[in-house]
C-alpha atoms as a PDB file:
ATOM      1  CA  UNK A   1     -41.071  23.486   4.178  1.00  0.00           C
ATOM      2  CA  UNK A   2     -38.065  21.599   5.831  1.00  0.00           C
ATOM      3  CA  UNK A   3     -35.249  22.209   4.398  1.00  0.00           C
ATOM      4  CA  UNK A   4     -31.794  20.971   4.501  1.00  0.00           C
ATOM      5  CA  UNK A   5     -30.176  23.801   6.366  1.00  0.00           C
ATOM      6  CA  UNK A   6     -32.575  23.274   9.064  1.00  0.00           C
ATOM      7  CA  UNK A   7     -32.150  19.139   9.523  1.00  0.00           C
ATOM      8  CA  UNK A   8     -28.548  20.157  10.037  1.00  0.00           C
ATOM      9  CA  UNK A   9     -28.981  23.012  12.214  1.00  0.00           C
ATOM     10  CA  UNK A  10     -31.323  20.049  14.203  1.00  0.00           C
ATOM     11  CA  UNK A  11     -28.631  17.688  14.355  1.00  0.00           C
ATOM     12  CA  UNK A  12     -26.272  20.064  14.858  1.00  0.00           C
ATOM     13  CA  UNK A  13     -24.175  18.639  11.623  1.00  0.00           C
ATOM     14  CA  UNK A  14     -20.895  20.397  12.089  1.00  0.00           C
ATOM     15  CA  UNK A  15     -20.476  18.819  15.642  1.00  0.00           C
ATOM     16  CA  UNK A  16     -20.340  15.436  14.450  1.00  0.00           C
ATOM     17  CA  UNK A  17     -16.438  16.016  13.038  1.00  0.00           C
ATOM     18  CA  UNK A  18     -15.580  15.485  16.588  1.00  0.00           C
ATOM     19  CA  UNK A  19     -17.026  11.775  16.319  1.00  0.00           C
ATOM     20  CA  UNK A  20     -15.096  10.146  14.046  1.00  0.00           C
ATOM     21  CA  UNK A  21     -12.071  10.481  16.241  1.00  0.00           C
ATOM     22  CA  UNK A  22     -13.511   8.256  18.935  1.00  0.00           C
ATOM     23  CA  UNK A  23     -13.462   5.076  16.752  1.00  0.00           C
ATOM     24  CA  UNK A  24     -10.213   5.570  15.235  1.00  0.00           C
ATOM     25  CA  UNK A  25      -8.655   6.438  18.700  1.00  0.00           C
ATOM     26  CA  UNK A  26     -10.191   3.520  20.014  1.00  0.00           C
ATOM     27  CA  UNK A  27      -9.289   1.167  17.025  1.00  0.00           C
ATOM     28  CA  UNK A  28      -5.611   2.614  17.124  1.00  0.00           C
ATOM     29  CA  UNK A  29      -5.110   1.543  20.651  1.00  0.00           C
ATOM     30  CA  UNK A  30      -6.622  -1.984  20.010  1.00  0.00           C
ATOM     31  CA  UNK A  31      -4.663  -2.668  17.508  1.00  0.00           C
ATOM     32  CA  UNK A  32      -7.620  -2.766  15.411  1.00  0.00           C
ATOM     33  CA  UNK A  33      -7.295  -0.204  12.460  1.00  0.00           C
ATOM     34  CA  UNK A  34      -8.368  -2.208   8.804  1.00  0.00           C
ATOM     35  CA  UNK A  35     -10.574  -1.293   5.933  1.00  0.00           C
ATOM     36  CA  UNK A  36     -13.642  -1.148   8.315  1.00  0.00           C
ATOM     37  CA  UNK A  37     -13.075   1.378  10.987  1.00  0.00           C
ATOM     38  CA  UNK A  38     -14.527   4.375   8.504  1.00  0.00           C
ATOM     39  CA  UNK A  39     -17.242   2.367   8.050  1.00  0.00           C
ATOM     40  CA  UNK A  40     -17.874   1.681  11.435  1.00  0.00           C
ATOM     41  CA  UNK A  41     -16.948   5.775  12.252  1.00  0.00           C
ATOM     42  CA  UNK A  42     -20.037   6.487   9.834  1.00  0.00           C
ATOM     43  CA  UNK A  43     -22.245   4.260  11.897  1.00  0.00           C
ATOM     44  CA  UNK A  44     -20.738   6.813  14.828  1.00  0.00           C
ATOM     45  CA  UNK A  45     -21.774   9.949  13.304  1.00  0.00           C
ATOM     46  CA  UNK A  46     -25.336   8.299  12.787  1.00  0.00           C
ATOM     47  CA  UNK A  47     -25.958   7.697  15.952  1.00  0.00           C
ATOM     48  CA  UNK A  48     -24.415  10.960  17.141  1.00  0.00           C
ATOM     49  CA  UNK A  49     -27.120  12.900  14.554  1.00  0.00           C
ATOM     50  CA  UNK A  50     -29.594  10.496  16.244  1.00  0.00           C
ATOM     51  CA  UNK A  51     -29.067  11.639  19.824  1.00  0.00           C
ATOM     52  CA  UNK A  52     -28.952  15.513  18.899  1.00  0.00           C
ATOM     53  CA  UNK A  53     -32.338  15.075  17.324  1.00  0.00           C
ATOM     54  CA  UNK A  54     -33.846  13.159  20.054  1.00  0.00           C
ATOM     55  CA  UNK A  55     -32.547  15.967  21.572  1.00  0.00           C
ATOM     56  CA  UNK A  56     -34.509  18.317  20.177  1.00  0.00           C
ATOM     57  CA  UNK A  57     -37.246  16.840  20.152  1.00  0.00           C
ATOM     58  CA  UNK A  58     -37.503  15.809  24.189  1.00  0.00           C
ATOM     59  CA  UNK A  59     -36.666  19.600  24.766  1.00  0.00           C
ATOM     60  CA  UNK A  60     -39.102  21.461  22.427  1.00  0.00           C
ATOM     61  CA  UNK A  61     -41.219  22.594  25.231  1.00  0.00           C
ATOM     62  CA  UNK A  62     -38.066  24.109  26.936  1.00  0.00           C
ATOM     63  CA  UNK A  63     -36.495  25.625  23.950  1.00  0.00           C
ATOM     64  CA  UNK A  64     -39.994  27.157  23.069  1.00  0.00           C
ATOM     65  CA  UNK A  65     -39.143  29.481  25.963  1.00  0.00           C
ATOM     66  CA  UNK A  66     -35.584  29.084  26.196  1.00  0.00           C
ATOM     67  CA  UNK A  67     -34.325  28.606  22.616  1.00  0.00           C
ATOM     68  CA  UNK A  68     -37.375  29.555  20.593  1.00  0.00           C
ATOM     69  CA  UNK A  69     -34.921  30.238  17.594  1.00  0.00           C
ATOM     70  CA  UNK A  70     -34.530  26.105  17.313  1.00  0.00           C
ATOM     71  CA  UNK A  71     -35.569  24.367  14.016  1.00  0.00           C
ATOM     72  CA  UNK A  72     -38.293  22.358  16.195  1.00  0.00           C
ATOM     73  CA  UNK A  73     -40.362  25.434  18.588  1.00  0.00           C
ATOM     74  CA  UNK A  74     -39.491  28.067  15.273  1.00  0.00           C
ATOM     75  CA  UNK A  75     -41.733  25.587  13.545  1.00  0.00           C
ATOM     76  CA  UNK A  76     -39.344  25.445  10.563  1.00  0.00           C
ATOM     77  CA  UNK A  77     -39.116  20.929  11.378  1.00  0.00           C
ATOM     78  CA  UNK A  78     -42.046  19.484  13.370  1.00  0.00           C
ATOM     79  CA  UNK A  79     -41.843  17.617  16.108  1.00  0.00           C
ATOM     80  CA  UNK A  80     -43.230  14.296  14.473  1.00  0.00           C
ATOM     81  CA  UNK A  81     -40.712  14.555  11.687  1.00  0.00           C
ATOM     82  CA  UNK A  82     -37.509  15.347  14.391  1.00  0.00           C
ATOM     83  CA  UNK A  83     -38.322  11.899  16.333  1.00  0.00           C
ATOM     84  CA  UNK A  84     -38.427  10.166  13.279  1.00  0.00           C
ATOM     85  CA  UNK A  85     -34.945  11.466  11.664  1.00  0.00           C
ATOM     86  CA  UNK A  86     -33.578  10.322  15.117  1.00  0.00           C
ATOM     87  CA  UNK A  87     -35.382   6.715  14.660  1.00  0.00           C
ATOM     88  CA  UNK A  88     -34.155   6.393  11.426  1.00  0.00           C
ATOM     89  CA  UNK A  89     -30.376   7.588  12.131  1.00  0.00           C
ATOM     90  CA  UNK A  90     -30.526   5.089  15.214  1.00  0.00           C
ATOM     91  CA  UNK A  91     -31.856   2.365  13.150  1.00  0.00           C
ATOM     92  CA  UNK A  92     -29.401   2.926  10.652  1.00  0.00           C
ATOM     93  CA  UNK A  93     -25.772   3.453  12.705  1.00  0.00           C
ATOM     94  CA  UNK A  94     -26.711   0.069  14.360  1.00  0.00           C
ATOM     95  CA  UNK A  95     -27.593  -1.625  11.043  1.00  0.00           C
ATOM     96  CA  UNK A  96     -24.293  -0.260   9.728  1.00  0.00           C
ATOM     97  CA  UNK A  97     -22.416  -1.237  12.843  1.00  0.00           C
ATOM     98  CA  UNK A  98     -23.378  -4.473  12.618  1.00  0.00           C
ATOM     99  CA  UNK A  99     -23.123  -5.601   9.119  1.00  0.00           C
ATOM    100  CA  UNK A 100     -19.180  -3.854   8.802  1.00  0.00           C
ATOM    101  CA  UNK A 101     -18.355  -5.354  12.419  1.00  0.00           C
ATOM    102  CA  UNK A 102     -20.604  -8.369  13.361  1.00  0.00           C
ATOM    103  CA  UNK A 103     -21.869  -9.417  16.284  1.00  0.00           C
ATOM    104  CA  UNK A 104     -18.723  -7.777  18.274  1.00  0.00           C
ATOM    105  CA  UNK A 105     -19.771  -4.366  17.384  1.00  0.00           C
ATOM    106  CA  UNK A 106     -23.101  -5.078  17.211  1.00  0.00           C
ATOM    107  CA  UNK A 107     -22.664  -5.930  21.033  1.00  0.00           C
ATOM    108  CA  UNK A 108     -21.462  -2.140  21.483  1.00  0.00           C
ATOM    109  CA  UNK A 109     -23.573  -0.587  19.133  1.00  0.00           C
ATOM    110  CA  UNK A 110     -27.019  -1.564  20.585  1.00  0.00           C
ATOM    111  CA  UNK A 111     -26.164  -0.194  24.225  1.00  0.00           C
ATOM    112  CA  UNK A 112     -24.963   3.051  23.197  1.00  0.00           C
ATOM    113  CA  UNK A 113     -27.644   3.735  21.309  1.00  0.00           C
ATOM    114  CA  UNK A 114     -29.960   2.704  24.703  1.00  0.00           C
ATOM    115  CA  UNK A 115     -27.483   5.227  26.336  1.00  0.00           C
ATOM    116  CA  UNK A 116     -28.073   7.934  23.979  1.00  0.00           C
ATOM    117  CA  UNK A 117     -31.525   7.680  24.069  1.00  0.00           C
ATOM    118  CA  UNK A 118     -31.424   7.220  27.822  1.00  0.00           C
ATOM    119  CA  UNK A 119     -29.433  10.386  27.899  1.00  0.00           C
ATOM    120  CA  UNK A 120     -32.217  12.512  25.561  1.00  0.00           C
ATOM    121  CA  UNK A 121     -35.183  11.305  27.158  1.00  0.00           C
ATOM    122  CA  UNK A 122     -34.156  10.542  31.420  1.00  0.00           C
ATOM    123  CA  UNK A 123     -31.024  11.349  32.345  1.00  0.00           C
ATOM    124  CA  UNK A 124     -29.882  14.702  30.567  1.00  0.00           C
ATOM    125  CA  UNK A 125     -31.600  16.851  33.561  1.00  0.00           C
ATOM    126  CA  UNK A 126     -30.403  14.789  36.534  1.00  0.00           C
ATOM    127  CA  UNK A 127     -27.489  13.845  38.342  1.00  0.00           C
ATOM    128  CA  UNK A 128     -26.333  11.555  36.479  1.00  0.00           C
ATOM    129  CA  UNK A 129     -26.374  13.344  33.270  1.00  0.00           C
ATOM    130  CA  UNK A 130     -22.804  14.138  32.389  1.00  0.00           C
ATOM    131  CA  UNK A 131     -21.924  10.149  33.651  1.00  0.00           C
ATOM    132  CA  UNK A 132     -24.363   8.907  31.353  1.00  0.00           C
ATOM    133  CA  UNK A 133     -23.276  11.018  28.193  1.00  0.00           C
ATOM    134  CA  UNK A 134     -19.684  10.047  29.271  1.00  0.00           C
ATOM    135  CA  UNK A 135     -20.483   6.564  29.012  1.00  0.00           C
ATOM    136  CA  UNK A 136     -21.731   7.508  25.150  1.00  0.00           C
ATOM    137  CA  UNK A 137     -18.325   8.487  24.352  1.00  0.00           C
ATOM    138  CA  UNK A 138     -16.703   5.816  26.411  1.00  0.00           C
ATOM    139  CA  UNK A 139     -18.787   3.142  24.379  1.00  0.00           C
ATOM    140  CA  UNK A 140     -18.668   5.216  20.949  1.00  0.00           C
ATOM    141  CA  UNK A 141     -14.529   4.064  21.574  1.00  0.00           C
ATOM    142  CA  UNK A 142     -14.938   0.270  22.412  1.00  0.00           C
ATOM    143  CA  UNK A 143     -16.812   0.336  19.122  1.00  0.00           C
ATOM    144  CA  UNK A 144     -13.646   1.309  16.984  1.00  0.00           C
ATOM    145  CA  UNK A 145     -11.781  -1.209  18.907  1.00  0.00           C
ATOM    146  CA  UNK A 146     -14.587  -4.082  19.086  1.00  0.00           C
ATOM    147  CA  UNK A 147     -12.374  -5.701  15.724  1.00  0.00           C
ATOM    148  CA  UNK A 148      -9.147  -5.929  18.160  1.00  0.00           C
ATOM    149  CA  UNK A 149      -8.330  -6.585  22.125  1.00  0.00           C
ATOM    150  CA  UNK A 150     -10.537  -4.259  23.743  1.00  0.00           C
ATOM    151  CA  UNK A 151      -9.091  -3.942  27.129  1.00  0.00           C
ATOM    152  CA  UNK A 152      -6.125  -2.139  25.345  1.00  0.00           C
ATOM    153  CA  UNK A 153      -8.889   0.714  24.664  1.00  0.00           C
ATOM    154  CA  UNK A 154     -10.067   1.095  27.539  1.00  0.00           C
ATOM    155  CA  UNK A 155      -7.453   3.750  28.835  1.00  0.00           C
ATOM    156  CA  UNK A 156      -8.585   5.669  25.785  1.00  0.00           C
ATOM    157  CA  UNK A 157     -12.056   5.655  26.586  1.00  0.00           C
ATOM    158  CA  UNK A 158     -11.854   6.281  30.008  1.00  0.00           C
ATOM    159  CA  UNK A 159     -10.063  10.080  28.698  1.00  0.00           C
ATOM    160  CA  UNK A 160     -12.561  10.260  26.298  1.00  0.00           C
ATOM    161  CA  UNK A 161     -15.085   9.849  28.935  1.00  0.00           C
ATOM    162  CA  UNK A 162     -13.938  12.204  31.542  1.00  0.00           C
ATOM    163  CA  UNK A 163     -13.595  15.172  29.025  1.00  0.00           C
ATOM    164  CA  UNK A 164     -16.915  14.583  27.456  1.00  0.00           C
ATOM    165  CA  UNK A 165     -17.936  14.450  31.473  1.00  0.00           C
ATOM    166  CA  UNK A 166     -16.201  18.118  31.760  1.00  0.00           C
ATOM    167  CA  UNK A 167     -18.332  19.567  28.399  1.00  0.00           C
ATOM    168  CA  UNK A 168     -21.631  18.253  29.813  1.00  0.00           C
ATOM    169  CA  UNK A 169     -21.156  19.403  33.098  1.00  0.00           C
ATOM    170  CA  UNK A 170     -20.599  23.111  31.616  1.00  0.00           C
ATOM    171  CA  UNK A 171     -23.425  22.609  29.039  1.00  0.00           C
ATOM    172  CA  UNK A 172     -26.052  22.547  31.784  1.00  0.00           C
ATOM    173  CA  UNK A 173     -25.527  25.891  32.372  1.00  0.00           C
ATOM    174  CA  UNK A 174     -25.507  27.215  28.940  1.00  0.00           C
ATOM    175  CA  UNK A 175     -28.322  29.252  29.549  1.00  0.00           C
ATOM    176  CA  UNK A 176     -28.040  30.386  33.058  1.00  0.00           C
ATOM    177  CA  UNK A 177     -24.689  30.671  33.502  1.00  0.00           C
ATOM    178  CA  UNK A 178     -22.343  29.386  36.293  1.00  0.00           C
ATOM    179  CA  UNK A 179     -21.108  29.745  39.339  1.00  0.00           C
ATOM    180  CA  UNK A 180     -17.155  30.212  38.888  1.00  0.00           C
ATOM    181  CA  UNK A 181     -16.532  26.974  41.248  1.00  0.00           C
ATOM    182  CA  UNK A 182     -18.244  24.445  38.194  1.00  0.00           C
ATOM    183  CA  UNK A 183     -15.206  26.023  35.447  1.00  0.00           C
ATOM    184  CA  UNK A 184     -12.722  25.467  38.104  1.00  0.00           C
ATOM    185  CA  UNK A 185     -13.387  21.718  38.189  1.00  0.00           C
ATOM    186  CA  UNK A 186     -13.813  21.036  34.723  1.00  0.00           C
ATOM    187  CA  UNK A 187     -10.365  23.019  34.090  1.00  0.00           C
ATOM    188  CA  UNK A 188      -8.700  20.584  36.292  1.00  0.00           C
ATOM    189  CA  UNK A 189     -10.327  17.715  34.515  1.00  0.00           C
ATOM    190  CA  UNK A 190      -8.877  19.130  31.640  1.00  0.00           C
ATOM    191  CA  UNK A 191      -5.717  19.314  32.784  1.00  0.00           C
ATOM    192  CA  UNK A 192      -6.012  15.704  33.655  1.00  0.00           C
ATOM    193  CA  UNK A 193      -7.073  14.424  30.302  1.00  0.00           C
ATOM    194  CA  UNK A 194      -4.380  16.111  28.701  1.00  0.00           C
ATOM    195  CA  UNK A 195      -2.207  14.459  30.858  1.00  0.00           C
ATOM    196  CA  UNK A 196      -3.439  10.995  30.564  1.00  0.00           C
ATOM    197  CA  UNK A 197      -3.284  11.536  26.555  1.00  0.00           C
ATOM    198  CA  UNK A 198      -0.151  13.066  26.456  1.00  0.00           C
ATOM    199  CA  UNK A 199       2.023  10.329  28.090  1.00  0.00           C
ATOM    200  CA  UNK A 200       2.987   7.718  25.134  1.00  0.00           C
ATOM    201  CA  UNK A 201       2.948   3.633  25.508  1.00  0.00           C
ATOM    202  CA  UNK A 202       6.118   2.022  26.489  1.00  0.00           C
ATOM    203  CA  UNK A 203       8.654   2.196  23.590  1.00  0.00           C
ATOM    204  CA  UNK A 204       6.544   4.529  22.073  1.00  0.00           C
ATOM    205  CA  UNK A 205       8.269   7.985  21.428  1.00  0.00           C
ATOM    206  CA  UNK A 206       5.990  10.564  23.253  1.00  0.00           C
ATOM    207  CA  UNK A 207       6.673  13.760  21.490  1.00  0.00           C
ATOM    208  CA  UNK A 208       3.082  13.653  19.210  1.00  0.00           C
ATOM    209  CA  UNK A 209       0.837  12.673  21.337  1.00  0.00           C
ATOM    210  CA  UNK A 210       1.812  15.334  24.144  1.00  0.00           C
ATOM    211  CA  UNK A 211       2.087  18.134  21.089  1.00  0.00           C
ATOM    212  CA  UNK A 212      -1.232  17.137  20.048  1.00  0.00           C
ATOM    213  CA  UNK A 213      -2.363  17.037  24.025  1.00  0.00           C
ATOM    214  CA  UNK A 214      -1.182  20.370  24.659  1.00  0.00           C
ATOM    215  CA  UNK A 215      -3.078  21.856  21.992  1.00  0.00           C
ATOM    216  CA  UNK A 216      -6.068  20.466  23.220  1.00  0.00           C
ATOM    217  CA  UNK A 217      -5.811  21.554  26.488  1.00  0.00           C
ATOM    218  CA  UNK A 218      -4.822  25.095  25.525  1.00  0.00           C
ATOM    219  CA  UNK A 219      -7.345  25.538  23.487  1.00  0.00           C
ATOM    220  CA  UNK A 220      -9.940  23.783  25.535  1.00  0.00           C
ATOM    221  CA  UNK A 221      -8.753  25.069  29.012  1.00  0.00           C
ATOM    222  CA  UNK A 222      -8.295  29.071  27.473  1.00  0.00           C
ATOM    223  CA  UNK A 223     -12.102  28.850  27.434  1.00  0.00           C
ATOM    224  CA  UNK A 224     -13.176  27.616  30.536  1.00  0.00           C
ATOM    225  CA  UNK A 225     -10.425  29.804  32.187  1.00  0.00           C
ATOM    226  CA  UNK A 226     -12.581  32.863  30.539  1.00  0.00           C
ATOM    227  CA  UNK A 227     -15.631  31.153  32.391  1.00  0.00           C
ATOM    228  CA  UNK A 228     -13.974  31.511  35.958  1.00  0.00           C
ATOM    229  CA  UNK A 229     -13.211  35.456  35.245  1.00  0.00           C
ATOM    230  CA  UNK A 230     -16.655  35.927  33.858  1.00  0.00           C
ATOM    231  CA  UNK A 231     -19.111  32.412  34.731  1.00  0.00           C
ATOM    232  CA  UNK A 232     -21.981  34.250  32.262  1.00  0.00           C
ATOM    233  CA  UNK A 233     -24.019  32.655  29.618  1.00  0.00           C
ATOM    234  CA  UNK A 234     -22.355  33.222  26.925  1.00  0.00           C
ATOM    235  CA  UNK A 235     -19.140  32.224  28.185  1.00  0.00           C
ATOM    236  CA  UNK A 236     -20.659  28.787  29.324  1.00  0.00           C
ATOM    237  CA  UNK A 237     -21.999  28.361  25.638  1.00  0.00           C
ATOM    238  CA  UNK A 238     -18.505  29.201  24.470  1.00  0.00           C
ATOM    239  CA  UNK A 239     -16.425  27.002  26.680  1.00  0.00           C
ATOM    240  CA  UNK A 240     -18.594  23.835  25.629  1.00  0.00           C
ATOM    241  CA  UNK A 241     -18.037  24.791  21.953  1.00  0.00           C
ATOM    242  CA  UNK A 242     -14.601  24.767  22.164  1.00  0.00           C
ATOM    243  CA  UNK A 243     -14.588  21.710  23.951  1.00  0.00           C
ATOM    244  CA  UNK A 244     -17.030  20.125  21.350  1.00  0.00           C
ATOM    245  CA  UNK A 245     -14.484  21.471  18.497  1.00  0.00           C
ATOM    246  CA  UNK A 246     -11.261  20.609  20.187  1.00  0.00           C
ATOM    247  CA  UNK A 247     -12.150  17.050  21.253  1.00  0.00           C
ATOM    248  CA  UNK A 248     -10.265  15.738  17.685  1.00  0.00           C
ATOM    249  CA  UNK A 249      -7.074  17.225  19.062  1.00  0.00           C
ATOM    250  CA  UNK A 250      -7.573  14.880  22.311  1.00  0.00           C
ATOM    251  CA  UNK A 251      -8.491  12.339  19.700  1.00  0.00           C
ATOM    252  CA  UNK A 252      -5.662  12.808  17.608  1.00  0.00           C
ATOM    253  CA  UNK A 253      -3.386  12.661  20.897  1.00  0.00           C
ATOM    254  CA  UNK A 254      -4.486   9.298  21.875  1.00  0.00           C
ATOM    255  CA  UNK A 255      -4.903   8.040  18.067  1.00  0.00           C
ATOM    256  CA  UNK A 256      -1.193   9.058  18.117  1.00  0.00           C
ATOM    257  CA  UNK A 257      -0.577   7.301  21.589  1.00  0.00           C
ATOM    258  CA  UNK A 258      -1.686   4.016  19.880  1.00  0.00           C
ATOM    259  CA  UNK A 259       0.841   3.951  17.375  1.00  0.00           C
ATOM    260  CA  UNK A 260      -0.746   5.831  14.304  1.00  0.00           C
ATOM    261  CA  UNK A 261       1.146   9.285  14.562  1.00  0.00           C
ATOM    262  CA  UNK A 262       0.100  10.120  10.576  1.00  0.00           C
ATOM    263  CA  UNK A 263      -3.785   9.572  11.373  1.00  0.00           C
ATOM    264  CA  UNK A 264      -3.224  10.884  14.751  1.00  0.00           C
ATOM    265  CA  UNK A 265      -2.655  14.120  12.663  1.00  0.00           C
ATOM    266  CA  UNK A 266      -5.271  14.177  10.673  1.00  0.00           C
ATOM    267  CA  UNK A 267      -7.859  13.108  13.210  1.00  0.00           C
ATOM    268  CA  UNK A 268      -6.826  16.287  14.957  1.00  0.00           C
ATOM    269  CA  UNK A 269      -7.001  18.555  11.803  1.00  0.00           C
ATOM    270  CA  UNK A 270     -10.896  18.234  12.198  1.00  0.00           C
ATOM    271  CA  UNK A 271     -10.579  20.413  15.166  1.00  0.00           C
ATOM    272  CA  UNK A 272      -9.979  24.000  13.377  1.00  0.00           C
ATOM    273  CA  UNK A 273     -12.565  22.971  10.621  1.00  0.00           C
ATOM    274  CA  UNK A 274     -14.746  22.391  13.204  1.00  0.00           C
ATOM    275  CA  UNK A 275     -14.291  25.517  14.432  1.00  0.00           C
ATOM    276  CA  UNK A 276     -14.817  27.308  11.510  1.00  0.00           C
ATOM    277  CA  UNK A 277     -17.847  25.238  10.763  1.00  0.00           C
ATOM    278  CA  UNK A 278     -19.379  26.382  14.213  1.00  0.00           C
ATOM    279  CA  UNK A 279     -19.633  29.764  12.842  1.00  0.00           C
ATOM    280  CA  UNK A 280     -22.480  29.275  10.741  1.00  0.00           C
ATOM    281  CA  UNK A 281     -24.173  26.242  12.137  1.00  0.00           C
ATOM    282  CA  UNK A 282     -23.768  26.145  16.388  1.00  0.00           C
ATOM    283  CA  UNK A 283     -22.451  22.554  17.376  1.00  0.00           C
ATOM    284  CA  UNK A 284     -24.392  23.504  20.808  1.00  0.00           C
END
């Protein structure tokens, strides 16, 4: 029997703390913030739980060899059931999107949850993988700021973007390991991100948001620097963990950036509970 320990070992339930942070990040810098934005978070986190069981569920012939330990190839959630959780969370973020944030985030909603889905069943083992999942985070931004001027958010989801880029790149190789040349670019995308998040708009002081960047990147980039000095397996799986875990201190960074230093804070205090979280249920 299914149980609930195993749907949230499927979706991979502690991982989804680092999705909130996208929508208020994005809704800080659009100047978009109300009532709504938790709301339209939780239609985030649905959507997130959506893709990680599609995610499953496209892979279950792979992680039958690879993985066999999975809740879908261990046989403890069945392949019929796992596609239908991940209809039914997609059906349901994008119902919630739209009745909290109209036809605006609507308008965002339906195409990243075409991209996640895109991402789960064509892209994931090609090329273009880490741009499409990229463009999941990019889009899972616009939707916090789809209540407010948009363009202002785009700077935000372009870092977003290019550090989820950076964790997908390294995930690929979770189970093969790496050549040290892949954790050498993703540390300087890292480095880049941090960066971008830690410099402040005009006549904004930037003390926070490059506090919060910093801790993001040291966290973040002490992992992948492990990865060059040893590019195995298990250093792969634990660079992309910490960059799953750490992304609400780049959150918090840019939620801080956008004028919101107080939620900046707490949008980055998900990181350690994430972390502690990952110990008993693997957010990769």
């Amino acid at each position: 029997m299914t149980t609930l320990a195993d749907l949230a070992e499927l979706v991979r339930a502690p991982a989804a703390l680092s999705v909130p942070g996208d929508v208020i990040a994005g809704a800080a810098a659009a100047g978009a913030l109300s009532p709504r934005t938790p709301a339209l978070a939780g239609a985030s986190v649905l959507l997130y739980w959506a893709g990680m069981a599609a995610n499953d569920w496209a892979d279950r012939r792979l992680d039958a060899e690879e993985r066999p330990e999975r809740p879908i190839p261990s046989g403890r959630v069945t392949p019929a059931a796992a596609v239908g959780l991940a209809a039914g969370l997609t059906a349901a973020g994008v119902g919630l999107a739209a009745a909290v944030g109209g036809r605006r985030a609507a308008a965002l909603a339906v195409p990243l949850a075409a991209t996640i889905w895109g991402y789960d069943l064509l892209a994931k083992n090609t090329a273009a993988g880490p741009a499409v999942m990229a463009a999941c985070r990019g889009l899972d931004v616009l939707l916090g700021a789809s209540g407010g001027r948009m363009t202002r958010a785009l700077p935000a989801a372009a870092t977003i973007a290019a550090h989820t880029w950076t964790v997908t790149a390294l995930s690929r190789r979770e189970v093969t390991g790496a050549d040290a040349t892949l954790p050498m670019r993703t540390l300087a995308g890292t480095a880049v991100v941090a960066a971008s998040a830690a410099v402040a708009a005009p006549r904004r002081v930037a003390v926070l948001p490059a506090v919060l960047a910093g801790w993001y990147a040291a966290r973040y980039g002490a992992a992948q620097a492990e990865v060059v000095r040893d590019p195995s397996a298990g250093r792969v799986r634990a660079a992309v963990g910490a960059g799953i875990t750490g992304l609400p201190a780049l959150q918090g960074a840019l939620t801080a950036r956008g004028g919101a230093g107080l939620l900046g804070v707490a949008v980055a205090a998900a990181a350690p509970l994430g972390r502690r979280l990952a110990r008993k249920v693997s957010p990769t």
